[in-house]
Protein backbone atom coordinates (compact mmCIF):
# COMPACT_ATOMS: atom_id res chain seq x y z
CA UNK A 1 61.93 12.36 301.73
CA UNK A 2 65.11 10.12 301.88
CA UNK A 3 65.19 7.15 304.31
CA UNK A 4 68.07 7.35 306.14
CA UNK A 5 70.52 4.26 306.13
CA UNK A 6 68.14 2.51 303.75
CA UNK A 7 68.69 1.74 299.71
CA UNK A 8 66.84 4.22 297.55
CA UNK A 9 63.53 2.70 296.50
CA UNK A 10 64.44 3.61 292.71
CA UNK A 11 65.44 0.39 290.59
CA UNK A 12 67.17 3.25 288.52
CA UNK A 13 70.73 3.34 289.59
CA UNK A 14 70.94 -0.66 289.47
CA UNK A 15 69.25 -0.76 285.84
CA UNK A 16 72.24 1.48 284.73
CA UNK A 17 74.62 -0.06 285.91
CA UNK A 18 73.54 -3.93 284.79
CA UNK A 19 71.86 -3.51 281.71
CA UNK A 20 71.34 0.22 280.49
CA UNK A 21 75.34 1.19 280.22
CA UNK A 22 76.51 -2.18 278.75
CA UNK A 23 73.47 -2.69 275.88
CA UNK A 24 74.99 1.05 274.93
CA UNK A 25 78.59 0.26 274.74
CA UNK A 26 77.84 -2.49 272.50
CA UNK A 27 75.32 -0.58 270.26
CA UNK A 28 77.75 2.24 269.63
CA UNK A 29 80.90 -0.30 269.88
CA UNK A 30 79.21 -2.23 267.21
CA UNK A 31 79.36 0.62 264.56
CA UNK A 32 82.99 1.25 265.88
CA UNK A 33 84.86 -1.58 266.04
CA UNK A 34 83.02 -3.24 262.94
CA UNK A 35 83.56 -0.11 260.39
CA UNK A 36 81.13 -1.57 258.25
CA UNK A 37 82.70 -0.93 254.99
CA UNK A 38 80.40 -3.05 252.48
CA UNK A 39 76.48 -3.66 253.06
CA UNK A 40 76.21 -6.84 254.65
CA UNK A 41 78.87 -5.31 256.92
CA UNK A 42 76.55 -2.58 257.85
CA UNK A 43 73.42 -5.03 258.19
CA UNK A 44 75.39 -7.02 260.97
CA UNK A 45 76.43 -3.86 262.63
CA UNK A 46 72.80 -1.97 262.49
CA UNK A 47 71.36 -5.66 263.35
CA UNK A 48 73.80 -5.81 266.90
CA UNK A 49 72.90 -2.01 267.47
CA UNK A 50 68.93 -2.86 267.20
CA UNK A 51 69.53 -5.69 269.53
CA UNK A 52 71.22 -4.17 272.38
CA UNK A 53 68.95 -1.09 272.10
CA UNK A 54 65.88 -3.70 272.14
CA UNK A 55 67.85 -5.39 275.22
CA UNK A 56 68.13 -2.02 276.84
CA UNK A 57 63.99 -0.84 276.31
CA UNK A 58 63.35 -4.19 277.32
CA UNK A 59 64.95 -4.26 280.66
CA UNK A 60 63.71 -0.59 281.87
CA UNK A 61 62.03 -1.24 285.75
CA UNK A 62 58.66 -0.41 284.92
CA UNK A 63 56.66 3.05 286.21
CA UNK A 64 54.40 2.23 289.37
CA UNK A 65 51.05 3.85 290.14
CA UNK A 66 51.71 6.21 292.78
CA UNK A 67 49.67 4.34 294.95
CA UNK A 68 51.83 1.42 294.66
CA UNK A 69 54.79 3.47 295.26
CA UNK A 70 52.80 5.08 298.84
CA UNK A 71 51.99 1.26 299.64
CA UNK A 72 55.51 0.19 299.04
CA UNK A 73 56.94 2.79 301.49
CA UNK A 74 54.29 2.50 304.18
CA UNK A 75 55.07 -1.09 304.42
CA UNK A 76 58.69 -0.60 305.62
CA UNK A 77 57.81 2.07 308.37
């Protein structure tokens, strides 16, 4: 049930927004702005794409126990 006048209690929309949508635009923007045309080109460019892709796993808000969750809303009733 949505709290009225309150921010949603998923971390979701802010993740996406800060860190999920910019560590993608730089894995993908690696591969196309670099055009790796040689080897050690491509190394650099797979090495920034496995970066921002760690960055983005990395920075996922973490799954609560539903308990937690329960807890979390009780407390601001």
């Amino acid at each position: 049930m949505p709290v009225v006048g309150c921010k949603s209690p998923s971390p979701w929309g802010r993740w996406a927004l800060r860190w999920g949508a910019p560590s993608a635009v730089v894995a993908l923007g690696s591969v196309w702005v670099l055009e790796p045309a040689s080897l050690v080109g491509a190394g650099i460019a797979a090495g920034v794409a496995l970066t921002a892709l760690l960055v983005f796993v990395g920075t996922m808000p973490r799954r609560q126990p539903p308990a937690r969750q329960r807890a979390r809303r009780g407390a601001g009733e």
